[in-house]
C-alpha atoms as a PDB file:
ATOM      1  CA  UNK A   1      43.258 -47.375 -38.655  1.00  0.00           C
ATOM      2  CA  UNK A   2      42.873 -46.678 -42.405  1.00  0.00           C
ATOM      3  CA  UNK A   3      41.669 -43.100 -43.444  1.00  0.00           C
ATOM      4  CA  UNK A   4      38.572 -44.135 -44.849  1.00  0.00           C
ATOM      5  CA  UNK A   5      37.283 -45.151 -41.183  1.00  0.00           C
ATOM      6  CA  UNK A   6      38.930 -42.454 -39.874  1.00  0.00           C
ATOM      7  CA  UNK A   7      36.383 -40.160 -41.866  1.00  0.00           C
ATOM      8  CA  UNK A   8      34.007 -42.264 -41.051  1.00  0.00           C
ATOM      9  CA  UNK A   9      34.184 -41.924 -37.402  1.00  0.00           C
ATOM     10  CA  UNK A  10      34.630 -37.987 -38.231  1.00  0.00           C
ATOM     11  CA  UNK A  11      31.439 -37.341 -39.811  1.00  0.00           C
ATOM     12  CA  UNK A  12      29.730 -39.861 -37.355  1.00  0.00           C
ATOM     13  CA  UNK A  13      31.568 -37.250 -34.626  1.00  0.00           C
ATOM     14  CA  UNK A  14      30.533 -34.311 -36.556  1.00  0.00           C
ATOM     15  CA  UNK A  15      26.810 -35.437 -37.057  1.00  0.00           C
ATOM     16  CA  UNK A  16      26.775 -36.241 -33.044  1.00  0.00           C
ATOM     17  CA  UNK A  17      28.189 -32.496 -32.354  1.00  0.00           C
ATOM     18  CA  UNK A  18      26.008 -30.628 -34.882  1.00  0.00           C
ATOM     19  CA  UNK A  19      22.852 -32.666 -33.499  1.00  0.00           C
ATOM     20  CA  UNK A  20      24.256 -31.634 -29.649  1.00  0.00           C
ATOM     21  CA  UNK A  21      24.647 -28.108 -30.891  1.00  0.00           C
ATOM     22  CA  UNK A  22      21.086 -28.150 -32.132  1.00  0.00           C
ATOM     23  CA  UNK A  23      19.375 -28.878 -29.630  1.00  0.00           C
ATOM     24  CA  UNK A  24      20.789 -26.231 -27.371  1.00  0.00           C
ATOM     25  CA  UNK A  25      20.052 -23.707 -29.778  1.00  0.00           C
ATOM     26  CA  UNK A  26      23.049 -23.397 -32.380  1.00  0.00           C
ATOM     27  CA  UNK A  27      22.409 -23.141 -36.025  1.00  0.00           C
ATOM     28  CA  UNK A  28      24.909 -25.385 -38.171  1.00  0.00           C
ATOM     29  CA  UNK A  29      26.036 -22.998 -41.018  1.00  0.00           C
ATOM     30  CA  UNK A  30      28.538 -25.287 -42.750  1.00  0.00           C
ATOM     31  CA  UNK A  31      30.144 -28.763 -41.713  1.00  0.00           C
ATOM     32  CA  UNK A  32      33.609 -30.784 -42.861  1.00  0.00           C
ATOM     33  CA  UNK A  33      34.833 -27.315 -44.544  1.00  0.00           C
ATOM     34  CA  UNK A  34      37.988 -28.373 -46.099  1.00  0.00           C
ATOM     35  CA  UNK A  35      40.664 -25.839 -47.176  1.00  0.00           C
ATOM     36  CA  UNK A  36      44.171 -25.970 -48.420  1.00  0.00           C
ATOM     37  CA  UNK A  37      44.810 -24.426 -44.883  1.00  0.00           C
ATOM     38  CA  UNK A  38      42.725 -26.828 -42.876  1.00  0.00           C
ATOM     39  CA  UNK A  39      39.474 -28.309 -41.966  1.00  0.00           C
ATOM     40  CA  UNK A  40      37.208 -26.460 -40.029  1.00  0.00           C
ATOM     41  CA  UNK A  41      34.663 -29.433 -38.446  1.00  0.00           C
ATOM     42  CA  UNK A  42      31.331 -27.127 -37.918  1.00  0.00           C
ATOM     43  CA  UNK A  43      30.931 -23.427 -38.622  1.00  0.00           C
ATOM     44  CA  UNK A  44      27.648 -22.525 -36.302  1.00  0.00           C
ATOM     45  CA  UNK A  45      26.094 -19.178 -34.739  1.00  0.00           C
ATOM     46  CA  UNK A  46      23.999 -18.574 -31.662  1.00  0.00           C
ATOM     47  CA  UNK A  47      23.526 -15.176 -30.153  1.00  0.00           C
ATOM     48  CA  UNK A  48      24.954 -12.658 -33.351  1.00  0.00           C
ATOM     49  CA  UNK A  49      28.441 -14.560 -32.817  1.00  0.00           C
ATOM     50  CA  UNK A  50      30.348 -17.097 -35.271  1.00  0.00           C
ATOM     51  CA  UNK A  51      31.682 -20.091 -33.969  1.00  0.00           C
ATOM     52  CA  UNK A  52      34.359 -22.478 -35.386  1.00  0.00           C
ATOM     53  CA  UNK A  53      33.739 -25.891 -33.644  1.00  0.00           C
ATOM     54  CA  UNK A  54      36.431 -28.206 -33.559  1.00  0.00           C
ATOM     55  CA  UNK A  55      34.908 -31.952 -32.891  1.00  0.00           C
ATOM     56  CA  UNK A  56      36.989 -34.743 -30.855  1.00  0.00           C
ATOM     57  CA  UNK A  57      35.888 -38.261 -30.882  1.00  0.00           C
ATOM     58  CA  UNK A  58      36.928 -41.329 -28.969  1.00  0.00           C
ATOM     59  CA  UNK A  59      35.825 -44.133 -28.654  1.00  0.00           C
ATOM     60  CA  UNK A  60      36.942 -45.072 -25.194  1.00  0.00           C
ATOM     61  CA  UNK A  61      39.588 -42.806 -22.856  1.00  0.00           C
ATOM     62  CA  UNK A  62      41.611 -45.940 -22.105  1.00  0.00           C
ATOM     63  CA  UNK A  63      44.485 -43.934 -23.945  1.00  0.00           C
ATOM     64  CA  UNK A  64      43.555 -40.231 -22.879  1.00  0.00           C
ATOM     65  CA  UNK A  65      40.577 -37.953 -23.493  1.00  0.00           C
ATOM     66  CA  UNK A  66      39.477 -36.437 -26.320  1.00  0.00           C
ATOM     67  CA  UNK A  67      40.341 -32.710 -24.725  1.00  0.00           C
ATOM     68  CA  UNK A  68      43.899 -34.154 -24.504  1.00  0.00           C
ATOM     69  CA  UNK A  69      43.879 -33.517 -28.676  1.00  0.00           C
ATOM     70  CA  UNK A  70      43.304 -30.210 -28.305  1.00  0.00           C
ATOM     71  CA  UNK A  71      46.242 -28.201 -27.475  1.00  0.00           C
ATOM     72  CA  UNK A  72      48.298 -24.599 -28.351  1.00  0.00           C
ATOM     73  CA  UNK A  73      49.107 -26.139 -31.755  1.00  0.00           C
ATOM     74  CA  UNK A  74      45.501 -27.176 -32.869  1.00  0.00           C
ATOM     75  CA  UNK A  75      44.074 -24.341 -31.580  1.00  0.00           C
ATOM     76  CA  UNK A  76      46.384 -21.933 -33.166  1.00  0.00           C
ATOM     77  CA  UNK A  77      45.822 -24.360 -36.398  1.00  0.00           C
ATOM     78  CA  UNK A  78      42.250 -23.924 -36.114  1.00  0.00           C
ATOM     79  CA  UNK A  79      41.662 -20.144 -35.314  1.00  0.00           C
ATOM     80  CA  UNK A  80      44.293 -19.543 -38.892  1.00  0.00           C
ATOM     81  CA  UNK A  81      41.890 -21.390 -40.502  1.00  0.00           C
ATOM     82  CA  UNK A  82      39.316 -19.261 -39.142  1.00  0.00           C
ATOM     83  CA  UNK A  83      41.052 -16.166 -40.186  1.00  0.00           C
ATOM     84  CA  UNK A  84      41.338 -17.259 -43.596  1.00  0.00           C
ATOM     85  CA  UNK A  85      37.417 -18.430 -44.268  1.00  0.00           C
ATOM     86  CA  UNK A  86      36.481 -15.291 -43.028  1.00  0.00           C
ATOM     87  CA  UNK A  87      39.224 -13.488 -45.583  1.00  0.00           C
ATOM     88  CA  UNK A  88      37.434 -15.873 -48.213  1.00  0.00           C
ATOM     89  CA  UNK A  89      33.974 -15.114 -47.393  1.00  0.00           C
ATOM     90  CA  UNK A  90      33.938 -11.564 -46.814  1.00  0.00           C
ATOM     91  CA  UNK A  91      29.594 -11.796 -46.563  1.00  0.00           C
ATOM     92  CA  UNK A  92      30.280 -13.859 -43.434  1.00  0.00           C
ATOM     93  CA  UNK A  93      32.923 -11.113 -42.498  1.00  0.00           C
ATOM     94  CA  UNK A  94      30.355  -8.357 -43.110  1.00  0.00           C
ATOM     95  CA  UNK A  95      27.812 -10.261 -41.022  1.00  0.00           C
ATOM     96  CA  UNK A  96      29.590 -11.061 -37.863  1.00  0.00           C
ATOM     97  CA  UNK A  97      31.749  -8.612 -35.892  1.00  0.00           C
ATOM     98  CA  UNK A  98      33.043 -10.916 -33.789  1.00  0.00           C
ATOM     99  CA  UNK A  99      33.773 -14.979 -33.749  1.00  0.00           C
ATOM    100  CA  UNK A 100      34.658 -17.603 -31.486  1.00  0.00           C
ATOM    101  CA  UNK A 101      36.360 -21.269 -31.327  1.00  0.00           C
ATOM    102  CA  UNK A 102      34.555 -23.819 -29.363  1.00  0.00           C
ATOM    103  CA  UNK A 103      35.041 -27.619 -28.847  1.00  0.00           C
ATOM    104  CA  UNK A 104      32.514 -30.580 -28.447  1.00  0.00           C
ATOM    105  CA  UNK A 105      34.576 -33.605 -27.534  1.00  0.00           C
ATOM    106  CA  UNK A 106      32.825 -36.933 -27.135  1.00  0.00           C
ATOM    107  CA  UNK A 107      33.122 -40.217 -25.893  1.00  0.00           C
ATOM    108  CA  UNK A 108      32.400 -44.010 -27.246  1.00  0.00           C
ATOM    109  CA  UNK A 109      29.615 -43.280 -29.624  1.00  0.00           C
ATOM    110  CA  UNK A 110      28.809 -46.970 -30.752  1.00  0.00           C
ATOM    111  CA  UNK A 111      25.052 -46.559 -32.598  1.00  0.00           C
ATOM    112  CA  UNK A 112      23.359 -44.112 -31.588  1.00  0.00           C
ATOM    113  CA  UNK A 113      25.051 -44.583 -27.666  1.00  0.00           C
ATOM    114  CA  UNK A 114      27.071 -41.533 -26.383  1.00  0.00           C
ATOM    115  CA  UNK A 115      29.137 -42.233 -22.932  1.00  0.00           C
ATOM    116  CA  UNK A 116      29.981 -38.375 -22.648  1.00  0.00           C
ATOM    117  CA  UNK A 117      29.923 -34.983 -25.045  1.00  0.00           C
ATOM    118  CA  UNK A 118      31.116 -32.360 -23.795  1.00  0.00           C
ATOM    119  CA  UNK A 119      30.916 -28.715 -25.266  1.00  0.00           C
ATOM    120  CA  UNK A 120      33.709 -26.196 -24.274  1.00  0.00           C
ATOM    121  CA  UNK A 121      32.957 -22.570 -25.325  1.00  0.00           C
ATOM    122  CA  UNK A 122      35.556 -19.456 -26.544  1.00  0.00           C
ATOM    123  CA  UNK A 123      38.321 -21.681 -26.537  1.00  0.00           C
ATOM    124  CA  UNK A 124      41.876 -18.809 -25.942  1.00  0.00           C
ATOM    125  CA  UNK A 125      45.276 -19.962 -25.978  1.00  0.00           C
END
C-alpha cells in the first residue's frame, strides 16, 4: 500500500470518527495534529474533559481487528504525545484539569458504508 492511500484511508477514518463523535455529543477541537513526537488523530472534549482519540481503520478483519493495533506501545506512544501538546499549548493546559485517551476503531468503510465503529473510552495501560 503506498503512503499516499494510506493517508487517504486515514483522513477518510478520521472524518468517519470525528462525524461518530459528533453526533454523540463531542466537539472536534483539532484533527491529523502532527508533531515531531507523533500524530495525535482527533483532539475532542465532552463533559470539561480533553480527549486524545486515536482512530483505527480496516477495511475488512480477515487479518485481525482494528483494536488488535492498539496495544501498550501505541498507547504509551500516544498519551507522550499527549503530554507534550499539552506542554506546547499551555491555554489548553490552563483549560482542562484533566484529559483522557479514547479509541474509535472501525470497520470496511467503502463510500459512505460502515460495517462496525466502535468507540472505547479512557483507554489505561
Amino acid at each position: 500500500m503506498t503512503k499516499q492511500l494510506n493517508k487517504t484511508l486515514g483522513k477518510l477514518g478520521e472524518d468517519k470518527a470525528a462525524d461518530f463523535l459528533r453526533k454523540k455529543g463531542y466537539q472536534i477541537l483539532e484533527q491529523n495534529n502532527s508533531t515531531k513526537w507523533g500524530e495525535l488523530d482527533l483532539i475532542a472534549t465532552k463533559n470539561g474533559t480533553l480527549i486524545f482519540i486515536e482512530v483505527k481503520l480496516k477495511s475488512t478483519e480477515d487479518y485481525g481487528t482494528p483494536e488488535e493495533m492498539i496495544g501498550k506501545n501505541k498507547l504509551a506512544q500516544v498519551r507522550r504525545t499527549a503530554e507534550m501538546y499539552l506542554l506546547n499549548n499551555p491555554d489548553m493546559a490552563n483549560k482542562y484539569d484533566q484529559y483522557q485517551i479514547d479509541a474509535v476503531c472501525i470497520v470496511g468503510p467503502s463510500g459512505d458504508e460502515v460495517k462496525r465503529i466502535t468507540h472505547y473510552e479512557n483507554l489505561t495501560f
